[in-house]
C-alpha atoms as a PDB file:
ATOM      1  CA  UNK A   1      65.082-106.729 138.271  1.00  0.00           C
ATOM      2  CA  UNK A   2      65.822-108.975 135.167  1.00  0.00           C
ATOM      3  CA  UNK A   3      63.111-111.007 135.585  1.00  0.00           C
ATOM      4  CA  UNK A   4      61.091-108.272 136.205  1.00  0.00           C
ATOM      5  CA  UNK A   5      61.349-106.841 132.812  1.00  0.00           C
ATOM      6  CA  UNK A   6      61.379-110.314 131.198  1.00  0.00           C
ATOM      7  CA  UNK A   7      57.849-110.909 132.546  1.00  0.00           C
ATOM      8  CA  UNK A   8      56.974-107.449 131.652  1.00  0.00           C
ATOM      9  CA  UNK A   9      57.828-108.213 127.870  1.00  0.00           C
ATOM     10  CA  UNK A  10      56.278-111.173 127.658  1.00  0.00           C
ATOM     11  CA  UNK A  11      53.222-109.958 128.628  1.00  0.00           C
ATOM     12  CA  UNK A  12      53.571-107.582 125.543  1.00  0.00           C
ATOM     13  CA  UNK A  13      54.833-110.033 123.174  1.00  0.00           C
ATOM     14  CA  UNK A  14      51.550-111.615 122.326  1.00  0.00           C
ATOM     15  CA  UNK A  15      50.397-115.660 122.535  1.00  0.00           C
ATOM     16  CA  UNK A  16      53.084-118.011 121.882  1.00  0.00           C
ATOM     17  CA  UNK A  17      51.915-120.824 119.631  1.00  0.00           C
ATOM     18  CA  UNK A  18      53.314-124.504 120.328  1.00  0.00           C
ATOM     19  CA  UNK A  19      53.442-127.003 117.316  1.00  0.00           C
ATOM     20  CA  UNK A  20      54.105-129.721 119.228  1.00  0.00           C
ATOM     21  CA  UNK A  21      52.447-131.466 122.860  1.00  0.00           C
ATOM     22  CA  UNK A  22      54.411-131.681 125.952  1.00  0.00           C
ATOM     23  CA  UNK A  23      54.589-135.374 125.530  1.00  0.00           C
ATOM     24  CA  UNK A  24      53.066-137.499 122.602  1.00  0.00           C
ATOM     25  CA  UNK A  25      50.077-139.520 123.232  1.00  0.00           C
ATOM     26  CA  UNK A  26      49.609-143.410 122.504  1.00  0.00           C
ATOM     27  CA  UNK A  27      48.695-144.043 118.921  1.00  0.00           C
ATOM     28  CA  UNK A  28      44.553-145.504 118.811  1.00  0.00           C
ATOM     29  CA  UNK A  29      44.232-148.255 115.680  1.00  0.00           C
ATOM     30  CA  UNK A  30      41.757-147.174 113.071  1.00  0.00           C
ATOM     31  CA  UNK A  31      41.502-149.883 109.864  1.00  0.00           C
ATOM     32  CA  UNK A  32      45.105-150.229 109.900  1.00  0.00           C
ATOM     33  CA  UNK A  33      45.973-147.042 110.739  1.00  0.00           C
ATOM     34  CA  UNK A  34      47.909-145.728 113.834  1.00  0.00           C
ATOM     35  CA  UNK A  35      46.168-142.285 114.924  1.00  0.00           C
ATOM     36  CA  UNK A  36      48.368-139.625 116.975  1.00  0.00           C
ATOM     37  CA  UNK A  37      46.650-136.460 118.222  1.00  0.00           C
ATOM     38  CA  UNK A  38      48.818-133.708 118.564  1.00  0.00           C
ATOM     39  CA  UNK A  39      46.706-130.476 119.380  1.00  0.00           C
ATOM     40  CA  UNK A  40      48.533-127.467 119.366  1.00  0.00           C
ATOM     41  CA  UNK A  41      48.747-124.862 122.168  1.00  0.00           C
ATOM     42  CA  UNK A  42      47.601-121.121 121.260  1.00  0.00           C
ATOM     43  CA  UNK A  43      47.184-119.090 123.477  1.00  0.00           C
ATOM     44  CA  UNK A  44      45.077-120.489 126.491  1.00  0.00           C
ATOM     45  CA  UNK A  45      43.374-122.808 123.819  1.00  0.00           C
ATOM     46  CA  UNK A  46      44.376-126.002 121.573  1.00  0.00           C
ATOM     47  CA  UNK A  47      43.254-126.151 118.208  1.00  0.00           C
ATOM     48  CA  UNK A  48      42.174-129.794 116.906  1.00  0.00           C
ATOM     49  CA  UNK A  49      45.726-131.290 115.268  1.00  0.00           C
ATOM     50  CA  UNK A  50      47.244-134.655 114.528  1.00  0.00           C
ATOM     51  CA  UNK A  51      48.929-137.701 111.831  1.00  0.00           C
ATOM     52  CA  UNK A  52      47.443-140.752 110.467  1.00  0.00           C
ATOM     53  CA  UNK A  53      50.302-143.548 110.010  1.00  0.00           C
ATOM     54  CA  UNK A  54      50.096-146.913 108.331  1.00  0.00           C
ATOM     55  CA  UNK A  55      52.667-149.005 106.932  1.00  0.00           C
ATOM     56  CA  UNK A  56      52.744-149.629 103.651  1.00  0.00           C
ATOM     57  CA  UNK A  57      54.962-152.399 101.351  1.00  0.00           C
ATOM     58  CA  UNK A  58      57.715-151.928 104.815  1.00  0.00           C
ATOM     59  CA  UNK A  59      57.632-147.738 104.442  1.00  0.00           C
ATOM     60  CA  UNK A  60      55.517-146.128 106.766  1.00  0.00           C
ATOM     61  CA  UNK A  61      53.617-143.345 105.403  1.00  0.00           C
ATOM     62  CA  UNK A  62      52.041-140.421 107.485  1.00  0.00           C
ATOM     63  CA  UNK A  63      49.284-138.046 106.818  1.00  0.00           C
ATOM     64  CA  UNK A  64      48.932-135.079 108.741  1.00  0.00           C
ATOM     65  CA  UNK A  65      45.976-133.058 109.508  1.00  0.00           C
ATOM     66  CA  UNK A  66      45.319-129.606 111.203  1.00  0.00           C
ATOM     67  CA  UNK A  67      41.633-128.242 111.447  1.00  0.00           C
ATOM     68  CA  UNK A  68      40.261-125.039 112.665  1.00  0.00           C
ATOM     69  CA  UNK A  69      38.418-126.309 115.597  1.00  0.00           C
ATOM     70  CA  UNK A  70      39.219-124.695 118.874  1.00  0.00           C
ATOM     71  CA  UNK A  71      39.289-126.618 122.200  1.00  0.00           C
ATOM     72  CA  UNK A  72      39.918-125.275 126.238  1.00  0.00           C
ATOM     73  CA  UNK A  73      41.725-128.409 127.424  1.00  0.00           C
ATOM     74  CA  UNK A  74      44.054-130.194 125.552  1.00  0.00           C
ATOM     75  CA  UNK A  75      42.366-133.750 126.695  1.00  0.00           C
ATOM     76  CA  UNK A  76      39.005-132.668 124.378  1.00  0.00           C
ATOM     77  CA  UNK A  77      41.368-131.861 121.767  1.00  0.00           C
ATOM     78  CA  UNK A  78      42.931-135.075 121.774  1.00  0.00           C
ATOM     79  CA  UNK A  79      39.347-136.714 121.825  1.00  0.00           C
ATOM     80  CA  UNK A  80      38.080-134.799 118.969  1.00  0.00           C
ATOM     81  CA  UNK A  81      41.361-135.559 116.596  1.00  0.00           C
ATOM     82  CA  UNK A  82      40.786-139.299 116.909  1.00  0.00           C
ATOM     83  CA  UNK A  83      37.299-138.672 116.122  1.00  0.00           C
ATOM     84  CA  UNK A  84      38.294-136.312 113.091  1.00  0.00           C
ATOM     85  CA  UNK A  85      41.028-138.889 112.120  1.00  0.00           C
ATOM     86  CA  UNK A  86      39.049-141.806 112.000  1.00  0.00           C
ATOM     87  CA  UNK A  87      36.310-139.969 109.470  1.00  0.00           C
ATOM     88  CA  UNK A  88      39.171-138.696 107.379  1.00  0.00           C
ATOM     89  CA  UNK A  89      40.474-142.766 107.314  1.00  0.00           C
ATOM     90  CA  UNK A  90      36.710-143.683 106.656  1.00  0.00           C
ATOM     91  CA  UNK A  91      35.783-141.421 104.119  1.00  0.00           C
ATOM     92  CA  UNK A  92      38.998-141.625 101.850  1.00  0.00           C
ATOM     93  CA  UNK A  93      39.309-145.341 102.372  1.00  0.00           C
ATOM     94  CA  UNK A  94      42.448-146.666 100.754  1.00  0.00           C
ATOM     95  CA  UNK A  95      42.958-143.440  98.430  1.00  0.00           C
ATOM     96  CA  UNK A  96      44.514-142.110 101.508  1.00  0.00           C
ATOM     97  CA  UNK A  97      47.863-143.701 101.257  1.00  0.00           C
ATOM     98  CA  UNK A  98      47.123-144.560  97.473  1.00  0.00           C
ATOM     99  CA  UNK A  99      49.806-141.866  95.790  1.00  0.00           C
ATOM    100  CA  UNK A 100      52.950-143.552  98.216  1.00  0.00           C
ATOM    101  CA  UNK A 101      54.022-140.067  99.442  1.00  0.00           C
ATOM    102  CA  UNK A 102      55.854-140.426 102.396  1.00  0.00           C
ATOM    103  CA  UNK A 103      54.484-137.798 104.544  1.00  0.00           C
ATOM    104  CA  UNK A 104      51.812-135.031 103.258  1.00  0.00           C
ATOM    105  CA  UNK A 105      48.979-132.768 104.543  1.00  0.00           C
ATOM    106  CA  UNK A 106      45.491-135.047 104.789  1.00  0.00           C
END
């Protein structure tokens, strides 16, 4: 009977949004840079998510970066954030990691 009501409320409760993946995928190498996607579950879908990393002077320094883009599997969301990280590395060249904050929003 518990469990009956606990799936009842959750079914009224509305979608649950993860911040994090089930397990963290290999870092790809971008001029320097290590690139993590992390999409993020909501609802059925996974929105395009994930940090840019590269070591600077012995500190590493991480920039973080979460985009409206909507995927239905978490694999083309993965995809599409090394895609997205690598223009964000491109187009802000060394200005990304220029003001030595450890960790910010890219």
């Amino acid at each position: 009977m518990a469990s009956f009501l606990s799936s009842l409320l959750s079914m009224f409760s509305g979608p649950k949004s993860e911040t994090a993946p089930a397990r963290e995928a290999e870092p790809q190498m971008h001029a320097e840079c290590r690139i993590y996607p992390a999409p993020i579950k909501e609802g059925s879908q996974f929105r395009l998510a994930g940090r840019i990393e590269k070591e600077v002077a012995g500190e590493t320094l991480v920039r973080t970066f979460v985009r409206a883009d909507m995927f239905t599997s978490a694999e083309d969301a993965s995809e599409y954030a090394v895609r997205k990280a690598q223009q964000i590395i491109d187009q802000n060249g060394a200005s990304l990691f220029s003001d030595g904050a450890v960790s910010r929003s890219a």
